[in-house]
C-alpha atoms as a PDB file:
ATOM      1  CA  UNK A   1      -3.828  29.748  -3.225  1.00  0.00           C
ATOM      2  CA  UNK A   2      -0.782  27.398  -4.311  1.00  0.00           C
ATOM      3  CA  UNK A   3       1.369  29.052  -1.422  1.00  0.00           C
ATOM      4  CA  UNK A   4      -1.468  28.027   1.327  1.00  0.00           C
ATOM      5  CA  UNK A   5      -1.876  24.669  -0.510  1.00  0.00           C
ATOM      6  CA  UNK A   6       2.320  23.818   0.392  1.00  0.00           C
ATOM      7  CA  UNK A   7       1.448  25.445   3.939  1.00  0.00           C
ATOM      8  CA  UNK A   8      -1.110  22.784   4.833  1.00  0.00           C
ATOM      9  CA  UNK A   9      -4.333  24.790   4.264  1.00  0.00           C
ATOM     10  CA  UNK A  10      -5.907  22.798   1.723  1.00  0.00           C
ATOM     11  CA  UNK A  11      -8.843  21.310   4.642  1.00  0.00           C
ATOM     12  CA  UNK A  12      -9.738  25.060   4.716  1.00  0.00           C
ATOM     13  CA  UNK A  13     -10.465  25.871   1.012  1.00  0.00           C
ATOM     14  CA  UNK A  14     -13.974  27.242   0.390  1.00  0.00           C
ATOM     15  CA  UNK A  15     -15.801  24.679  -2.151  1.00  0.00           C
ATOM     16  CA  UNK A  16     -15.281  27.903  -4.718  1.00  0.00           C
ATOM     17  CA  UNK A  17     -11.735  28.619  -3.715  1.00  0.00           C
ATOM     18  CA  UNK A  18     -11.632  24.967  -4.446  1.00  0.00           C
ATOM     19  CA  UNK A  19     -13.217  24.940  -7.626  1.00  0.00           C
ATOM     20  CA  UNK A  20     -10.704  27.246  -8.920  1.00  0.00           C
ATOM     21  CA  UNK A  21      -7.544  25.310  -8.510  1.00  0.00           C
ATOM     22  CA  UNK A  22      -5.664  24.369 -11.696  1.00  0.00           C
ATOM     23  CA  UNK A  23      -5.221  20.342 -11.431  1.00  0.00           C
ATOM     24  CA  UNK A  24      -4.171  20.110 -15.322  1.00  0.00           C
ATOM     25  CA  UNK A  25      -0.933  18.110 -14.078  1.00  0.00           C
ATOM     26  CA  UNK A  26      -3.398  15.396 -13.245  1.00  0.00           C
ATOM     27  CA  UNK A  27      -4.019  15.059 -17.042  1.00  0.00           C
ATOM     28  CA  UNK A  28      -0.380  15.407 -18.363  1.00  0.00           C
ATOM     29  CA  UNK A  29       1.335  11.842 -19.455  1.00  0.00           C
ATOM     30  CA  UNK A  30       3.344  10.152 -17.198  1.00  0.00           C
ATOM     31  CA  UNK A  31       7.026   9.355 -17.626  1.00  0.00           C
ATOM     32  CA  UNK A  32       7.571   5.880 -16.683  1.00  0.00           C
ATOM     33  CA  UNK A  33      11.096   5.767 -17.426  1.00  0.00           C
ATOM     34  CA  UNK A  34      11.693   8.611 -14.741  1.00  0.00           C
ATOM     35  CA  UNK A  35       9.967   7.280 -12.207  1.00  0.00           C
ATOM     36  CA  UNK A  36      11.412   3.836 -12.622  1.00  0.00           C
ATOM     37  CA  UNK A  37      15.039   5.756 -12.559  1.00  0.00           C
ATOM     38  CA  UNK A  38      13.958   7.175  -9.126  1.00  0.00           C
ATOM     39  CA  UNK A  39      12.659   4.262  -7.771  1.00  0.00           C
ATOM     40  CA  UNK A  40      15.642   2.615  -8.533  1.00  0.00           C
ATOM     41  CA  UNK A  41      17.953   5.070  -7.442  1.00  0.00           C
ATOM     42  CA  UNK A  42      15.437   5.437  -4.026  1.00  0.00           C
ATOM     43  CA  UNK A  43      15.988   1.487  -3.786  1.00  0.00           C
ATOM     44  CA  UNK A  44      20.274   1.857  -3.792  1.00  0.00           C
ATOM     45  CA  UNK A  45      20.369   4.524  -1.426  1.00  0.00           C
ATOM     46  CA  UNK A  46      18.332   2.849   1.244  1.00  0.00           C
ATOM     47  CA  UNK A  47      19.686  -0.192   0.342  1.00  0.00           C
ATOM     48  CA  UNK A  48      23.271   1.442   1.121  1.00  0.00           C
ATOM     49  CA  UNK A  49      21.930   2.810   4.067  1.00  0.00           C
ATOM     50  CA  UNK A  50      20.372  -0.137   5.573  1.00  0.00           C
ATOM     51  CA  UNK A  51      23.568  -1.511   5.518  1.00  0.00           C
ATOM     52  CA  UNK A  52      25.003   0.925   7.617  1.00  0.00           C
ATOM     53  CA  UNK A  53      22.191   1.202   9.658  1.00  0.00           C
ATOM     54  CA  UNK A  54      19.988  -1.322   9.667  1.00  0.00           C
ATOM     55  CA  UNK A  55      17.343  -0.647  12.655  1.00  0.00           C
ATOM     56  CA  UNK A  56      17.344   2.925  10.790  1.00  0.00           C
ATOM     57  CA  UNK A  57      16.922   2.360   7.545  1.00  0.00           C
ATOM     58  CA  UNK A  58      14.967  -0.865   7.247  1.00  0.00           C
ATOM     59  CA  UNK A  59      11.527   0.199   7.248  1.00  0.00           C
ATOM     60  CA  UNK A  60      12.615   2.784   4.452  1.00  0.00           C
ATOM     61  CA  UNK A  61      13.987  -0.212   2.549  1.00  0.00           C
ATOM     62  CA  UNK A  62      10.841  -1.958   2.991  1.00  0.00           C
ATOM     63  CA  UNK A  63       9.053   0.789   1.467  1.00  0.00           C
ATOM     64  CA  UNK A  64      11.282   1.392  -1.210  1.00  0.00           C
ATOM     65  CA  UNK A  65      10.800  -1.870  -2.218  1.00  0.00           C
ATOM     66  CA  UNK A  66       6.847  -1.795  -1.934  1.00  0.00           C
ATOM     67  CA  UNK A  67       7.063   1.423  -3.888  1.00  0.00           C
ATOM     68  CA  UNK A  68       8.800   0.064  -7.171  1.00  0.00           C
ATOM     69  CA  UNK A  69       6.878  -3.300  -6.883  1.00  0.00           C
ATOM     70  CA  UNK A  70       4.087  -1.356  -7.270  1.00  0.00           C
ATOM     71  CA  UNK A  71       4.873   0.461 -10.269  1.00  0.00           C
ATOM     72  CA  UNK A  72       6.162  -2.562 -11.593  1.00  0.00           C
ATOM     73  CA  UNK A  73       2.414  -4.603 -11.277  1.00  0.00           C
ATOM     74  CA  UNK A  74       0.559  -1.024 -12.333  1.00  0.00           C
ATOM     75  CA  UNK A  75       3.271  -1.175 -15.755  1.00  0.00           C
ATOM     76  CA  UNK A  76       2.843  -5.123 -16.369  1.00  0.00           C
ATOM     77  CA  UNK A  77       6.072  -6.245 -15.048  1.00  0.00           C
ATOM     78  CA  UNK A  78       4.578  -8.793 -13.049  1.00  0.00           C
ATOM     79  CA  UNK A  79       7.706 -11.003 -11.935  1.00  0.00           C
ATOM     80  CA  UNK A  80       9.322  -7.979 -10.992  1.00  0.00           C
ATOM     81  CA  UNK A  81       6.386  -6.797  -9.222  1.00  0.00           C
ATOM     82  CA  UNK A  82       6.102  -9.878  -6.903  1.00  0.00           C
ATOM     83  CA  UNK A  83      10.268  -9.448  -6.482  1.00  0.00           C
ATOM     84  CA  UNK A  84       9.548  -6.538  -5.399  1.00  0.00           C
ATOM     85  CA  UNK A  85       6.892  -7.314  -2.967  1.00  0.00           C
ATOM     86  CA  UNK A  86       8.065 -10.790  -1.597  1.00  0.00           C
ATOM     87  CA  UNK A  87      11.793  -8.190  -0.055  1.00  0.00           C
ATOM     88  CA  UNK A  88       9.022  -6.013   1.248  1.00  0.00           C
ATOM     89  CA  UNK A  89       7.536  -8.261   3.052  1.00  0.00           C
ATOM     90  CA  UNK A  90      10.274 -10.032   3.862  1.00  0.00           C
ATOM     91  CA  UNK A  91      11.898  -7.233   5.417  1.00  0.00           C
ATOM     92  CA  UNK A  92       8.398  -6.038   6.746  1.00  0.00           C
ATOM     93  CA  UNK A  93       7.629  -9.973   8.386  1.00  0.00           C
ATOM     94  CA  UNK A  94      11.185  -9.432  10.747  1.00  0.00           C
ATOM     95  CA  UNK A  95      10.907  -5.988  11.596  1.00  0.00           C
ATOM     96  CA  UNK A  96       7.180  -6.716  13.055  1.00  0.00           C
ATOM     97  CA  UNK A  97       8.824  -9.818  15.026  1.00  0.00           C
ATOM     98  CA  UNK A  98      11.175  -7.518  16.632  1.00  0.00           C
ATOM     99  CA  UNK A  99       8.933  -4.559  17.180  1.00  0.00           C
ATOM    100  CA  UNK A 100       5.490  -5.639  16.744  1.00  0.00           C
ATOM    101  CA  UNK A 101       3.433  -2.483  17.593  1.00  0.00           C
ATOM    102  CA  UNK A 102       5.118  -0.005  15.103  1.00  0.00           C
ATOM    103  CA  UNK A 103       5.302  -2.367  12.205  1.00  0.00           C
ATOM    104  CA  UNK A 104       2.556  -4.314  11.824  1.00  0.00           C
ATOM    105  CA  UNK A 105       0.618  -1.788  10.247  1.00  0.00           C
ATOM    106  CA  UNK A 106       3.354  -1.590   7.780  1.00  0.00           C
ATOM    107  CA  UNK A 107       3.624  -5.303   6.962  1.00  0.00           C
ATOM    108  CA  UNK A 108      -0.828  -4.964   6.836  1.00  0.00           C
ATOM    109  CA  UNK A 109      -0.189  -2.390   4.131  1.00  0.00           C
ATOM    110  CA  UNK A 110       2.447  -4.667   2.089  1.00  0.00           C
ATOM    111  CA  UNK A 111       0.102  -8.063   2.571  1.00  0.00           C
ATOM    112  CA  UNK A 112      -2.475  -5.378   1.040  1.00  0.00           C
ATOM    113  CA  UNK A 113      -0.751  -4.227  -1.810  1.00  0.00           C
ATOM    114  CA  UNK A 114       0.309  -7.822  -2.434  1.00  0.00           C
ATOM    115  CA  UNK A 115      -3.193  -8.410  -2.054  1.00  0.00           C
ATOM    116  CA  UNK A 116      -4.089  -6.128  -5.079  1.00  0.00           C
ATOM    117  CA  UNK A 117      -1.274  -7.143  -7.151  1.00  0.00           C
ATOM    118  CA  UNK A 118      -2.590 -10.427  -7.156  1.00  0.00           C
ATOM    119  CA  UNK A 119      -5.873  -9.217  -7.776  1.00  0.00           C
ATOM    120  CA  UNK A 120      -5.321  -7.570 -10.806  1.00  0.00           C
ATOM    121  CA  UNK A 121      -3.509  -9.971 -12.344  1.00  0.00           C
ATOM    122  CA  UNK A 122      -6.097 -12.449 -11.485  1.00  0.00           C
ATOM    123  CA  UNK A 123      -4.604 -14.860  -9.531  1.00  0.00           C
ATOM    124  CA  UNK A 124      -7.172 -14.922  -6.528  1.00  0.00           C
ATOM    125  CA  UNK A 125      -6.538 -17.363  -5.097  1.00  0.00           C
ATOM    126  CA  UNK A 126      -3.098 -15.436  -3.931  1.00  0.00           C
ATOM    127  CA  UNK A 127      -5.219 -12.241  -3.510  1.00  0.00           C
ATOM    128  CA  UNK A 128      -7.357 -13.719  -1.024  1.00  0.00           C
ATOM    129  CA  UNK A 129      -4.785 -15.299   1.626  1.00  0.00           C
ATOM    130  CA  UNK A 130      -2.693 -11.890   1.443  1.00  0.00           C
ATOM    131  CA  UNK A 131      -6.034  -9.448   1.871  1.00  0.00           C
ATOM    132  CA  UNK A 132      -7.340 -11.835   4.877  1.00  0.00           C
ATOM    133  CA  UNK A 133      -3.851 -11.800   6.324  1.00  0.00           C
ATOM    134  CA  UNK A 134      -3.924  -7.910   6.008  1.00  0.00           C
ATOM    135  CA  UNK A 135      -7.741  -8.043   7.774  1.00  0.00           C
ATOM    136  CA  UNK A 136      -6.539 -10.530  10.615  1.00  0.00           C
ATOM    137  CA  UNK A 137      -3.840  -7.689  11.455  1.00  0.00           C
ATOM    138  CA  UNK A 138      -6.198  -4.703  10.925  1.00  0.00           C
ATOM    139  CA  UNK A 139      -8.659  -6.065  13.031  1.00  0.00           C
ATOM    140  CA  UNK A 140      -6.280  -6.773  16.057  1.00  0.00           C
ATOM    141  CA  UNK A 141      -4.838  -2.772  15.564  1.00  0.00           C
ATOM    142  CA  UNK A 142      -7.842  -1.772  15.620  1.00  0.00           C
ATOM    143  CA  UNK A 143      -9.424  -3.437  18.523  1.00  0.00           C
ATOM    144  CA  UNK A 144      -5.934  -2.489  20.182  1.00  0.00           C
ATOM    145  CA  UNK A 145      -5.446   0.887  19.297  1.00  0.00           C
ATOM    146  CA  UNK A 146      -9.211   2.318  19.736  1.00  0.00           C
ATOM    147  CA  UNK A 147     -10.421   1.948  16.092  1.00  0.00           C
ATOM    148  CA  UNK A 148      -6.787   3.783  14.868  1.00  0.00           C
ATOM    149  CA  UNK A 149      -6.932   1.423  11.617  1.00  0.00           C
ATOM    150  CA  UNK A 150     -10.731   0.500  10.997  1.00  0.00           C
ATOM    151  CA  UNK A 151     -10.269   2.547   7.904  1.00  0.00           C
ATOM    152  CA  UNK A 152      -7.400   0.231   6.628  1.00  0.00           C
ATOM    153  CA  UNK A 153      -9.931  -2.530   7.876  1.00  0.00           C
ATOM    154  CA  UNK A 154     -12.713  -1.197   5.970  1.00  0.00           C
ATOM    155  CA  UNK A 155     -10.545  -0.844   3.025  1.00  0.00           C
ATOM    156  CA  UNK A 156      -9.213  -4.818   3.073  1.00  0.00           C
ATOM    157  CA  UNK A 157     -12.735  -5.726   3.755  1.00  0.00           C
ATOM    158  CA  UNK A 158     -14.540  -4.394   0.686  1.00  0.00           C
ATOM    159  CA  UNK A 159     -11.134  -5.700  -1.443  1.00  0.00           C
ATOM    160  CA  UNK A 160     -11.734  -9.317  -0.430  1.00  0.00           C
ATOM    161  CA  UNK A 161     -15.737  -8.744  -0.895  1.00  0.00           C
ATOM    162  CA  UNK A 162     -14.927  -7.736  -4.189  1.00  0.00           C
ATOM    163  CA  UNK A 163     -12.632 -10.711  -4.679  1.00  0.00           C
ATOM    164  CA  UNK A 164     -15.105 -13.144  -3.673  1.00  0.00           C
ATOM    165  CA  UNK A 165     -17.956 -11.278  -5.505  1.00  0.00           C
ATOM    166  CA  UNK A 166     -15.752 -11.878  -8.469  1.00  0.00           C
ATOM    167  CA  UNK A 167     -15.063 -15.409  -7.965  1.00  0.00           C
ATOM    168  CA  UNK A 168     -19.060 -15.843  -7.323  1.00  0.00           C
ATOM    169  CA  UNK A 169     -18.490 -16.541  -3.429  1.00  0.00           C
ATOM    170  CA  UNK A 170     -21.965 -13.938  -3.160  1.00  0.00           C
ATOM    171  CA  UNK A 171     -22.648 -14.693   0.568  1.00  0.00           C
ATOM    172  CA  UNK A 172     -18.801 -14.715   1.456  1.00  0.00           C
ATOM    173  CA  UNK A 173     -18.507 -11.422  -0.401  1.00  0.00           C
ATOM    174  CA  UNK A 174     -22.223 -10.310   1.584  1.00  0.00           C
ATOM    175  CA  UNK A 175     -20.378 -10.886   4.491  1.00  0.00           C
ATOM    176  CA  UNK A 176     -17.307  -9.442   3.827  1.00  0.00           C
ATOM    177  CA  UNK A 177     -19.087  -5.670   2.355  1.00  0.00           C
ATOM    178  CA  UNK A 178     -21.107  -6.102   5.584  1.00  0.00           C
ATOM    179  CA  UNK A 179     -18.157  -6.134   7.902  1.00  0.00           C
END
């Protein structure tokens, strides 16, 4: 079962072939120390490459640095977290002014994960401008691309109902889980 699972045949698992699998590892403690080492040592490399490369390697950069911001705001590191996030989207903002149609859904996602960072860590204020920025761009791929991104849409929308619901906004939240 493991060897179809690494082929791409999980979608075709019977509910009791399924049932079966051994998922212990999602139990087992995480080591943040290793994962911080290999985001860091993800974030030189790409670094290193970008400047070689830059139209290459940029996106990956971008990513990189969405990737340890986000461990960073999951671990409390929040200043690091938002240093993280601001390069991301930094680097994310001018690679969707030179090629808007294959990176705005990337600089969506990093407005959304900014989005949640700030949500957790309660400023909301912060949390709603980036998740209605993230909408605004989700609604335009999706109305452009035949619906390609009304899941990321969907996803944004119940974020910033919950935001408002949170902050006591009820109708602007009704509105927003409607949508």
């Amino acid at each position: 079962t493991k060897s179809r699972l690494r082929a791409g045949a999980f979608n075709h698992l019977r509910k009791e072939e399924y049932q079966k699998l051994n998922f212990s590892f999602y139990g087992m403690p995480i080591d943040k120390a290793l994962l911080g080492r290999m985001c860091h040592e993800s974030l030189r490399i790409y670094n290193d490459l970008a400047e070689q490369n830059p139209e290459a390697y940029e996106p990956e950069l971008a990513q990189a640095y969405n990737t340890i911001a986000t461990l960073y705001s999951q671990t409390g590191e929040r200043e690091d977290a938002e240093k993280g996030y601001m390069e991301a989207l930094s680097i994310r903002e001018l690679l969707a002014q030179r090629n808007p149609t294959a990176m705005r859904p990337a600089l969506a996602a990093t407005m959304s994960n900014i989005g949640y960072h700030y949500y957790l860590w309660g400023s909301y204020a912060e949390a709603e401008k980036y998740f209605l920025s993230a909408i605004d761009i989700y609604e335009s791929l999706a109305t452009d691309d035949d619906g390609a991104f009304v899941t990321d849409l969907a996803r944004n929308c119940n974020a910033v109902a919950n935001l408002y619901a949170k902050m006591g906004d009820w109708r602007t939240a009704e509105r927003y889980y409607h949508d």
